[in-house]
PDB file of N, CA and C in Angstrom:
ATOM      1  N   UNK A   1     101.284  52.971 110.619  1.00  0.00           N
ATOM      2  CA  UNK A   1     102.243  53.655 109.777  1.00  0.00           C
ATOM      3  C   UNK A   1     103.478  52.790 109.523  1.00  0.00           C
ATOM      4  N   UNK A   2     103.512  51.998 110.549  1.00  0.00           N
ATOM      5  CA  UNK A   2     104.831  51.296 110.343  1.00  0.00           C
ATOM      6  C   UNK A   2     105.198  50.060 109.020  1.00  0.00           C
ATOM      7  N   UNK A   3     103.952  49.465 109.767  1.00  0.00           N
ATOM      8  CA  UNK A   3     103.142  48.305 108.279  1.00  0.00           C
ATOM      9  C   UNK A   3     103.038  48.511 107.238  1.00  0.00           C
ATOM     10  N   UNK A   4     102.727  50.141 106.880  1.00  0.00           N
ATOM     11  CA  UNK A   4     102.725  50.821 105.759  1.00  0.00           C
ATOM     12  C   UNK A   4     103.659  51.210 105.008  1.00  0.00           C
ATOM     13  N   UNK A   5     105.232  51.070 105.977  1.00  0.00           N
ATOM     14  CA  UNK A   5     106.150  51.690 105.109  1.00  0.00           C
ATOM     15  C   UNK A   5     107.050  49.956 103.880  1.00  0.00           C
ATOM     16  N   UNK A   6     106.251  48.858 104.746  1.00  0.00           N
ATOM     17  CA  UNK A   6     106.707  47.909 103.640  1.00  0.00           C
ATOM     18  C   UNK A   6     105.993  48.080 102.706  1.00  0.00           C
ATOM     19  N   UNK A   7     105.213  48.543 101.900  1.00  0.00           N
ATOM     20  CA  UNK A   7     104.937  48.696 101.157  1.00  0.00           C
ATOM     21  C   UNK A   7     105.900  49.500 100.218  1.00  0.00           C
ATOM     22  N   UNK A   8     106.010  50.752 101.012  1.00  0.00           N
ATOM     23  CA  UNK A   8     107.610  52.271 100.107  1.00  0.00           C
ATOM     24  C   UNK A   8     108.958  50.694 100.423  1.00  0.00           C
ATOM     25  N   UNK A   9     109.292  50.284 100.742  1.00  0.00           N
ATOM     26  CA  UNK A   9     110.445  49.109 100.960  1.00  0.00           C
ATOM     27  C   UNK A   9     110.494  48.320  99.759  1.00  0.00           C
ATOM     28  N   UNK A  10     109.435  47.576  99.468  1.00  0.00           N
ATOM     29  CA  UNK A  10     109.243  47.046  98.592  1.00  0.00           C
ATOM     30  C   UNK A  10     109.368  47.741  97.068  1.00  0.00           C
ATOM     31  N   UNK A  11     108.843  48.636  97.181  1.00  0.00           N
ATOM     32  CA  UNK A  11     108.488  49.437  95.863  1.00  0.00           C
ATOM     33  C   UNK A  11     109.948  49.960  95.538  1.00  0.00           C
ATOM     34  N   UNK A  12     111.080  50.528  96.386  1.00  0.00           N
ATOM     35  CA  UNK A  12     112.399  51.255  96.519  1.00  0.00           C
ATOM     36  C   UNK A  12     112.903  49.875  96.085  1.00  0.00           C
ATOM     37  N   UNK A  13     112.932  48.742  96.947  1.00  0.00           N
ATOM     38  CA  UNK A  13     113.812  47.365  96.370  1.00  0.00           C
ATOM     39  C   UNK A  13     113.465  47.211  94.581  1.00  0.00           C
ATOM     40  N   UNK A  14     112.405  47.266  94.324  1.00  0.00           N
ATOM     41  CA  UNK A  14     111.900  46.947  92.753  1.00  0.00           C
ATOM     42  C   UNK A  14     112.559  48.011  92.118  1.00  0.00           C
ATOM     43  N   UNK A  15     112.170  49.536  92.247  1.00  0.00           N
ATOM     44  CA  UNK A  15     112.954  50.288  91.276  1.00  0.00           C
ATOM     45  C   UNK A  15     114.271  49.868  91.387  1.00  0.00           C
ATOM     46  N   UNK A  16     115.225  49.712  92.392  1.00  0.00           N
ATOM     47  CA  UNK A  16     116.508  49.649  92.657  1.00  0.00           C
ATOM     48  C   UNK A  16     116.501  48.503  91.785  1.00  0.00           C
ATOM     49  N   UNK A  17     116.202  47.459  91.401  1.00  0.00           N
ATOM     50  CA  UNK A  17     116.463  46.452  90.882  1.00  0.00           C
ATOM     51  C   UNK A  17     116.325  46.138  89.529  1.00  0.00           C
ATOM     52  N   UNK A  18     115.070  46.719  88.811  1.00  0.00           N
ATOM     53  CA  UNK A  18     114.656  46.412  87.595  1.00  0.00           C
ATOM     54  C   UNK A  18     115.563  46.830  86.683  1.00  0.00           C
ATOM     55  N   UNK A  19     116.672  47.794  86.463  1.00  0.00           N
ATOM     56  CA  UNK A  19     117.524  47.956  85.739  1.00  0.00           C
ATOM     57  C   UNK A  19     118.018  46.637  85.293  1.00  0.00           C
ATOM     58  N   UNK A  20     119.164  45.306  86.516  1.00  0.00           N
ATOM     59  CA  UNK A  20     119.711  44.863  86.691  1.00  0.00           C
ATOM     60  C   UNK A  20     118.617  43.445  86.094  1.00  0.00           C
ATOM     61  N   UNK A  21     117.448  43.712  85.797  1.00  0.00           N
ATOM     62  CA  UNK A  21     116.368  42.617  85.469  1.00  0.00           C
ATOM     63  C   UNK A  21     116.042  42.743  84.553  1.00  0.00           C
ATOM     64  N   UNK A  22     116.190  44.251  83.773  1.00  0.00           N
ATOM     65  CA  UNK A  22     115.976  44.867  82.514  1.00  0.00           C
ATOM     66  C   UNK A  22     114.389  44.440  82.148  1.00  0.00           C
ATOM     67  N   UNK A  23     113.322  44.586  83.495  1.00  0.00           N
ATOM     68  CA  UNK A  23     112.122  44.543  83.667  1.00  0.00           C
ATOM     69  C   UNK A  23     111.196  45.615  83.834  1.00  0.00           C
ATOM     70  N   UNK A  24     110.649  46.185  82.898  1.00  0.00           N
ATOM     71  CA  UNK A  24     109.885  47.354  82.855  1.00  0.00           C
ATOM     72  C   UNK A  24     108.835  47.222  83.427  1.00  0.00           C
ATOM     73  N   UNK A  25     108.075  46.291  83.825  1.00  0.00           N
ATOM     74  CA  UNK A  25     107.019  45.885  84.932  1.00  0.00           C
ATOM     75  C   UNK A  25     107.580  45.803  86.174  1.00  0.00           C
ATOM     76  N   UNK A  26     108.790  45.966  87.205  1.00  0.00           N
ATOM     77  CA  UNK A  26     108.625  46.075  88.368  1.00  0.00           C
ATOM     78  C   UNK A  26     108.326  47.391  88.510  1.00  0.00           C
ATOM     79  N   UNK A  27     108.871  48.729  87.431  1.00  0.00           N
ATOM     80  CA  UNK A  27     108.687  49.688  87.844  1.00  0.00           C
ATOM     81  C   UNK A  27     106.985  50.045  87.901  1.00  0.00           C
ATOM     82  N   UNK A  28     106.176  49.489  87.207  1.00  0.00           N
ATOM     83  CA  UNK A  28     105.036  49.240  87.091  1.00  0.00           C
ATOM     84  C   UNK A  28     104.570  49.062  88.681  1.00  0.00           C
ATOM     85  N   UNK A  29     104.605  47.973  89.042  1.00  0.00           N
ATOM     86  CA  UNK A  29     104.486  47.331  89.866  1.00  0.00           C
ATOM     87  C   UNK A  29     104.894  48.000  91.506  1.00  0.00           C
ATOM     88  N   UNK A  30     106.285  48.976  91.078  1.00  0.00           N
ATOM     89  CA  UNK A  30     106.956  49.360  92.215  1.00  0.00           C
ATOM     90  C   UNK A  30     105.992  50.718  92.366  1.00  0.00           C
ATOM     91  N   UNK A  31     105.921  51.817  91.105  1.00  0.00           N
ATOM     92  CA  UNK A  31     104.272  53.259  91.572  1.00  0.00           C
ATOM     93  C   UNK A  31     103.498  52.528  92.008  1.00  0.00           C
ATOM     94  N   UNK A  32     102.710  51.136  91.607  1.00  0.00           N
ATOM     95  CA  UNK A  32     101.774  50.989  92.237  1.00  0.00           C
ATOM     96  C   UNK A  32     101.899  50.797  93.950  1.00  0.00           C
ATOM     97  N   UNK A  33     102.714  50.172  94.504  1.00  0.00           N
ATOM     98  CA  UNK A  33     103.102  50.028  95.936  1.00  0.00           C
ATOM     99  C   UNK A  33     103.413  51.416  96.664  1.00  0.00           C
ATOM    100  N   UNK A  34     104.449  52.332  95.415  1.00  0.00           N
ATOM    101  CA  UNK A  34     104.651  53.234  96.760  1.00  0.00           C
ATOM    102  C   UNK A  34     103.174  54.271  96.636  1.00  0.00           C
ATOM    103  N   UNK A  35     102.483  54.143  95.027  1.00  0.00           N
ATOM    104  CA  UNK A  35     101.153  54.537  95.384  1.00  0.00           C
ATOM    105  C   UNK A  35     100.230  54.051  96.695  1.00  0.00           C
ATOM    106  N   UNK A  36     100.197  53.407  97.100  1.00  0.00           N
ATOM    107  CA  UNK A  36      99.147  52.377  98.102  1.00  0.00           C
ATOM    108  C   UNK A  36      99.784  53.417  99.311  1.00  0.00           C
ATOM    109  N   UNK A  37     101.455  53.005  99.285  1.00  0.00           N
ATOM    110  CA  UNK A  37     101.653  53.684 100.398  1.00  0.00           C
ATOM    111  C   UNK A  37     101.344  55.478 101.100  1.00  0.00           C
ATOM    112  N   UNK A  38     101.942  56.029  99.656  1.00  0.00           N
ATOM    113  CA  UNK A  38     101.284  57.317  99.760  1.00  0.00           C
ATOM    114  C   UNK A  38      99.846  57.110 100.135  1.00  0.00           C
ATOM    115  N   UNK A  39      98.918  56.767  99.497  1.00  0.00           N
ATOM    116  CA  UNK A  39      97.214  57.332  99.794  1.00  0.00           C
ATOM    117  C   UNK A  39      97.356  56.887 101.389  1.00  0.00           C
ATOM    118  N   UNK A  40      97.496  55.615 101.841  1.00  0.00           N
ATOM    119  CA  UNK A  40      97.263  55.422 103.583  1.00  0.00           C
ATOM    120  C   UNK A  40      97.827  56.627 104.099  1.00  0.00           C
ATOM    121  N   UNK A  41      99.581  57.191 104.149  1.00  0.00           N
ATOM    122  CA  UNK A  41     100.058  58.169 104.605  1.00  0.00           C
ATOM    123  C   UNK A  41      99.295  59.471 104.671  1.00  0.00           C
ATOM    124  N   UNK A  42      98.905  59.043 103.676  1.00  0.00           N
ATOM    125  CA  UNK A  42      98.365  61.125 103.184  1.00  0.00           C
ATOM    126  C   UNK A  42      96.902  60.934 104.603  1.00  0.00           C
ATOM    127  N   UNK A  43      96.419  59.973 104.563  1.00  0.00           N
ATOM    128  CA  UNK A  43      95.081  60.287 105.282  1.00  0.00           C
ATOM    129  C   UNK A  43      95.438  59.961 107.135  1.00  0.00           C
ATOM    130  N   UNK A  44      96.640  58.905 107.370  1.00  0.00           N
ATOM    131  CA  UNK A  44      96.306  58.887 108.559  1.00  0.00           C
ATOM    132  C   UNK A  44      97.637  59.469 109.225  1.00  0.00           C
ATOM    133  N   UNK A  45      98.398  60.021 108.630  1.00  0.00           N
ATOM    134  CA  UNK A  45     100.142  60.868 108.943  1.00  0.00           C
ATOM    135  C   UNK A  45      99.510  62.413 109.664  1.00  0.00           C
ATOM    136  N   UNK A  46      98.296  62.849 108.963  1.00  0.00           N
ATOM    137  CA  UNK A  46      98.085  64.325 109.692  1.00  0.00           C
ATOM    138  C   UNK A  46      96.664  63.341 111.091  1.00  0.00           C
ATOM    139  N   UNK A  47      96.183  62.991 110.845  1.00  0.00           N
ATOM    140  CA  UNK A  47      95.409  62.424 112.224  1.00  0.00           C
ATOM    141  C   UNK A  47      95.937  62.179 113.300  1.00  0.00           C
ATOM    142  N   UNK A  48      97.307  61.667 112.721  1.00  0.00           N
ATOM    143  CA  UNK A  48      98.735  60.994 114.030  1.00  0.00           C
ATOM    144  C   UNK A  48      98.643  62.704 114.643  1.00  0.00           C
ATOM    145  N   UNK A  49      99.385  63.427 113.487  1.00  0.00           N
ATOM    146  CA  UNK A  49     100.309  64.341 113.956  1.00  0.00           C
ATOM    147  C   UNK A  49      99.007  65.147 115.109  1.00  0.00           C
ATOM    148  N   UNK A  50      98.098  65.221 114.674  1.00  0.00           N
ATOM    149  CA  UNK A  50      96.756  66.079 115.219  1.00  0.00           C
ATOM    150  C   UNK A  50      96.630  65.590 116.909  1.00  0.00           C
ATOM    151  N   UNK A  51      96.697  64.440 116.565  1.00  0.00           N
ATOM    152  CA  UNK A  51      96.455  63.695 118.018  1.00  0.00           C
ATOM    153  C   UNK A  51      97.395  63.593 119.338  1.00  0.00           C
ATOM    154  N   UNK A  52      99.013  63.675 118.279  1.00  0.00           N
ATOM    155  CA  UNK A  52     100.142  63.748 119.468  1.00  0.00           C
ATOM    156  C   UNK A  52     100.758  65.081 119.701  1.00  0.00           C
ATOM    157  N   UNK A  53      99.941  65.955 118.831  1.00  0.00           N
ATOM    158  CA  UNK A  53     100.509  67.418 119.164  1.00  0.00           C
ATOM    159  C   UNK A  53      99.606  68.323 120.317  1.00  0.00           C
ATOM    160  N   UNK A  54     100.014  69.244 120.815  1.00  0.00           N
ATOM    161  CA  UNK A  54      99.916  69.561 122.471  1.00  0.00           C
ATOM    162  C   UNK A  54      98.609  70.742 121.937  1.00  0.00           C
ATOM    163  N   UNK A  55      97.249  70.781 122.606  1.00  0.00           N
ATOM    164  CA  UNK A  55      96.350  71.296 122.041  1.00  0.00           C
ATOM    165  C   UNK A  55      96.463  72.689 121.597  1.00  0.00           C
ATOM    166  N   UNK A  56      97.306  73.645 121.883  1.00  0.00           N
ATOM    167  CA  UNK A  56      97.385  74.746 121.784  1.00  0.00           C
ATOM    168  C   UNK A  56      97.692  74.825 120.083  1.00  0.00           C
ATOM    169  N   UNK A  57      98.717  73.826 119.716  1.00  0.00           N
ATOM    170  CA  UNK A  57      99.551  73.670 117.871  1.00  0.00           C
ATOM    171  C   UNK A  57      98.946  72.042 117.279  1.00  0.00           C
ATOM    172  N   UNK A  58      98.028  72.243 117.804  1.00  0.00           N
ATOM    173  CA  UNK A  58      97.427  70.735 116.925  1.00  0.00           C
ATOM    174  C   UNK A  58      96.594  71.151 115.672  1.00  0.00           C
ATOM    175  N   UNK A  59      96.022  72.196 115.574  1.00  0.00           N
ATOM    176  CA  UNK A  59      95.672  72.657 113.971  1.00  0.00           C
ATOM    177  C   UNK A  59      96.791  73.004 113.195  1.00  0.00           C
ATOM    178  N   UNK A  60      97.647  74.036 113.388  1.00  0.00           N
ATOM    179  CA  UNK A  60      99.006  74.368 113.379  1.00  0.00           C
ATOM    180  C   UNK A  60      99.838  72.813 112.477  1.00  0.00           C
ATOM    181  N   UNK A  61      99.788  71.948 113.600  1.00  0.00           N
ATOM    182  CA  UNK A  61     100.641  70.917 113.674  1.00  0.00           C
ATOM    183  C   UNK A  61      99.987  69.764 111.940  1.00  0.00           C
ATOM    184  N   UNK A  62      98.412  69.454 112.416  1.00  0.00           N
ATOM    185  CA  UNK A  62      98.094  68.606 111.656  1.00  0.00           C
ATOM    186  C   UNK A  62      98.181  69.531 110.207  1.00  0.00           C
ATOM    187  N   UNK A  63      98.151  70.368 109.814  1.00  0.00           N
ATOM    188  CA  UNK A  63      97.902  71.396 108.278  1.00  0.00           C
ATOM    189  C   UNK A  63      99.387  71.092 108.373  1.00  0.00           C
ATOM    190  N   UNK A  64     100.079  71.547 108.850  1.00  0.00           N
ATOM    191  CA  UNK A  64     101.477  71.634 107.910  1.00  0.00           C
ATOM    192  C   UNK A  64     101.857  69.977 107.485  1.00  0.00           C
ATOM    193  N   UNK A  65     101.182  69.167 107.431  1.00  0.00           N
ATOM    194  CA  UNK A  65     101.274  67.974 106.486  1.00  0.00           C
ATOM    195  C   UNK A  65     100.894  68.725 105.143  1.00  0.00           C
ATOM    196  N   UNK A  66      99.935  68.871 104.689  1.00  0.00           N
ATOM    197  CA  UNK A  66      99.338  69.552 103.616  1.00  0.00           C
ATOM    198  C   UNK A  66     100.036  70.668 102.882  1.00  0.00           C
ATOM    199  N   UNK A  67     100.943  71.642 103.905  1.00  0.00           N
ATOM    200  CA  UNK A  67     101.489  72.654 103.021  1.00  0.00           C
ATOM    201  C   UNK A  67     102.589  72.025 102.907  1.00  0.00           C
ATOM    202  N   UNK A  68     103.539  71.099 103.840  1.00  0.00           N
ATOM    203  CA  UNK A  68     104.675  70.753 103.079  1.00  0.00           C
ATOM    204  C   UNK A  68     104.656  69.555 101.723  1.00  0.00           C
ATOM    205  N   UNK A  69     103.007  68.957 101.463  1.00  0.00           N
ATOM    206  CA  UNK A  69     102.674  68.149 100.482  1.00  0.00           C
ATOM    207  C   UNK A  69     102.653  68.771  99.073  1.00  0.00           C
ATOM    208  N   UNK A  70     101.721  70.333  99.164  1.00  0.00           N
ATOM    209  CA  UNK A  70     102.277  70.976  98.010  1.00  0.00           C
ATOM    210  C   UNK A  70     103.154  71.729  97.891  1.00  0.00           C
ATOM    211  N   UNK A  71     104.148  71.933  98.883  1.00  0.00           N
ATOM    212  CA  UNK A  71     105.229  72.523  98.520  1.00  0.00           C
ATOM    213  C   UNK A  71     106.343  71.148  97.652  1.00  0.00           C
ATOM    214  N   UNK A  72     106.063  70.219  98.019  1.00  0.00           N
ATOM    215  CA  UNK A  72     106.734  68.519  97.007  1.00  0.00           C
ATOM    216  C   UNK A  72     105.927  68.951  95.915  1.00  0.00           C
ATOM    217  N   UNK A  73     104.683  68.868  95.544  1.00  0.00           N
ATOM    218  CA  UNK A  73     104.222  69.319  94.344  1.00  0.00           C
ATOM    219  C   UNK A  73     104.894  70.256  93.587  1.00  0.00           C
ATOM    220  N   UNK A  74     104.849  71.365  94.227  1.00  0.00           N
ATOM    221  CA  UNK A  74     105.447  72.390  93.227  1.00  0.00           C
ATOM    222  C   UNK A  74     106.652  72.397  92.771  1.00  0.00           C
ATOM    223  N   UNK A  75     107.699  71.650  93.752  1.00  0.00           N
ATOM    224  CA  UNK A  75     108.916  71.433  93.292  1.00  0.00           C
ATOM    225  C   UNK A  75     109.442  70.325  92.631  1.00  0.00           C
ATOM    226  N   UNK A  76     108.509  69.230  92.574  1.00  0.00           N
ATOM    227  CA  UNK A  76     108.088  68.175  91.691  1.00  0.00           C
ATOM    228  C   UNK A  76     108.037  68.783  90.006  1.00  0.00           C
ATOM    229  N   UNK A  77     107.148  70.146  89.781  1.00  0.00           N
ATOM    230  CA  UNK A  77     107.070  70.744  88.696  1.00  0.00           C
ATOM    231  C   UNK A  77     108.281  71.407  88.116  1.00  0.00           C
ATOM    232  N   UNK A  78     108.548  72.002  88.997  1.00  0.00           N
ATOM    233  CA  UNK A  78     109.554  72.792  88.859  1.00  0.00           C
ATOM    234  C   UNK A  78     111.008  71.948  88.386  1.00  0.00           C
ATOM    235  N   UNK A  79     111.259  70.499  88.737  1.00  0.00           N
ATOM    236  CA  UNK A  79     112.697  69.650  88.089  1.00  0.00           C
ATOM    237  C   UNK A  79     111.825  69.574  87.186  1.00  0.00           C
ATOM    238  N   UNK A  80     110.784  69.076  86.579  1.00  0.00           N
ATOM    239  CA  UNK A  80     110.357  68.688  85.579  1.00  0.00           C
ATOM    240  C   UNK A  80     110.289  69.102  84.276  1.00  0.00           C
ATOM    241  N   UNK A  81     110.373  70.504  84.499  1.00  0.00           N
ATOM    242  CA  UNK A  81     110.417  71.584  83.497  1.00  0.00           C
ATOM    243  C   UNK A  81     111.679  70.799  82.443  1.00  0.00           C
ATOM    244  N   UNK A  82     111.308  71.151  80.919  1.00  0.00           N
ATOM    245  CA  UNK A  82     112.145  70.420  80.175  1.00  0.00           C
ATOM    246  C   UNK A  82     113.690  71.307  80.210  1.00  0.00           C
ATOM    247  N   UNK A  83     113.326  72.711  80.311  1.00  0.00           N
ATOM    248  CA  UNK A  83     114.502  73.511  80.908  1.00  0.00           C
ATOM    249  C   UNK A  83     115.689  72.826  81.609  1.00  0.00           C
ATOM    250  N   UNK A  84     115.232  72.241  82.777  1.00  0.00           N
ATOM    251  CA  UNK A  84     116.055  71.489  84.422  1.00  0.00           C
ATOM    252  C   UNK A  84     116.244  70.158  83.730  1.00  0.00           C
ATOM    253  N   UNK A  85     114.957  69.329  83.929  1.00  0.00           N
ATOM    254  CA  UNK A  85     115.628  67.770  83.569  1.00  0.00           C
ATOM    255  C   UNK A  85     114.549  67.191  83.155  1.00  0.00           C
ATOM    256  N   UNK A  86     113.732  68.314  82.189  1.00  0.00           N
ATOM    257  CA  UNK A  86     113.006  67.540  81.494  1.00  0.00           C
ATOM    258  C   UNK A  86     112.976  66.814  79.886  1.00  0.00           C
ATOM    259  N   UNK A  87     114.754  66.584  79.716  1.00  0.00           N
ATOM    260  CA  UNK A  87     114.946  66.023  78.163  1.00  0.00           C
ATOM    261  C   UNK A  87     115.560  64.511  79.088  1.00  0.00           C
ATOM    262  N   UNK A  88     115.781  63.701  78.030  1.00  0.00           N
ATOM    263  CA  UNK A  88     116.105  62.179  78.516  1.00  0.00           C
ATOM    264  C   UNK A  88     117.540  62.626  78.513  1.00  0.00           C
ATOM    265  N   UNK A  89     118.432  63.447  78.338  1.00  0.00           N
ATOM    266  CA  UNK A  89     119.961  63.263  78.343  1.00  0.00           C
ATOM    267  C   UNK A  89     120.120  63.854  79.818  1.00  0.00           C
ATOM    268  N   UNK A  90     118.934  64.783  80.501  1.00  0.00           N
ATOM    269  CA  UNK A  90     120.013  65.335  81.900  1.00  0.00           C
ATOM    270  C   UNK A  90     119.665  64.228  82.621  1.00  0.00           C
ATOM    271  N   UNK A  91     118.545  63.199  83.083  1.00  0.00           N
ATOM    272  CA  UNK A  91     118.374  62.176  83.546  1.00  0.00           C
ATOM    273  C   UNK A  91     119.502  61.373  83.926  1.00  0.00           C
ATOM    274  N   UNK A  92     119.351  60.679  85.163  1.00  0.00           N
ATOM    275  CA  UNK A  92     120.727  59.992  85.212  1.00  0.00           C
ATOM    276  C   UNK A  92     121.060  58.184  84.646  1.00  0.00           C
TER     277      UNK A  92
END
């Protein structure tokens, strides 16, 4: 997991930067990394949690990866709405 988070490092340095490069390919470049990073997370973040949680809350423990994943989903939808900040002027 640890190895994995240079990947989100990298990808956060590129968005942070491409403004200042006026390079529309790091941001390219930067989903694809923190993509990589998400898919490893998503599969081995609930196996961790499963394994170091105390047997009684280890189903308990490993699922609530999953419900707090679509609860980011839904609220992912929900800014998106053109209502909230889905026109290019509320954007920052």
């Amino acid at each position: 997991l640890l190895l994995n988070n240079s990947f989100l490092l990298v990808g956060a340095v590129l968005v942070l930067t491409c403004q200042v490069a006026k390079a529309f390919e790091m941001i390219i470049l930067a989903r694809f990394l923190v993509g990589i990073n998400c898919g490893v997370s998503m599969n081995v973040q609930p196996m961790y949690f499963g394994e170091s949680a105390p047997k009684h809350l280890r189903g308990a423990v490993a699922f609530s990866s999953a419900v707090f994943t679509s609860f980011g989903i839904v609220f992912g939808q929900i800014v998106g709405l053109t209502e909230l900040l889905g026109t290019e002027p509320f954007w920052p």
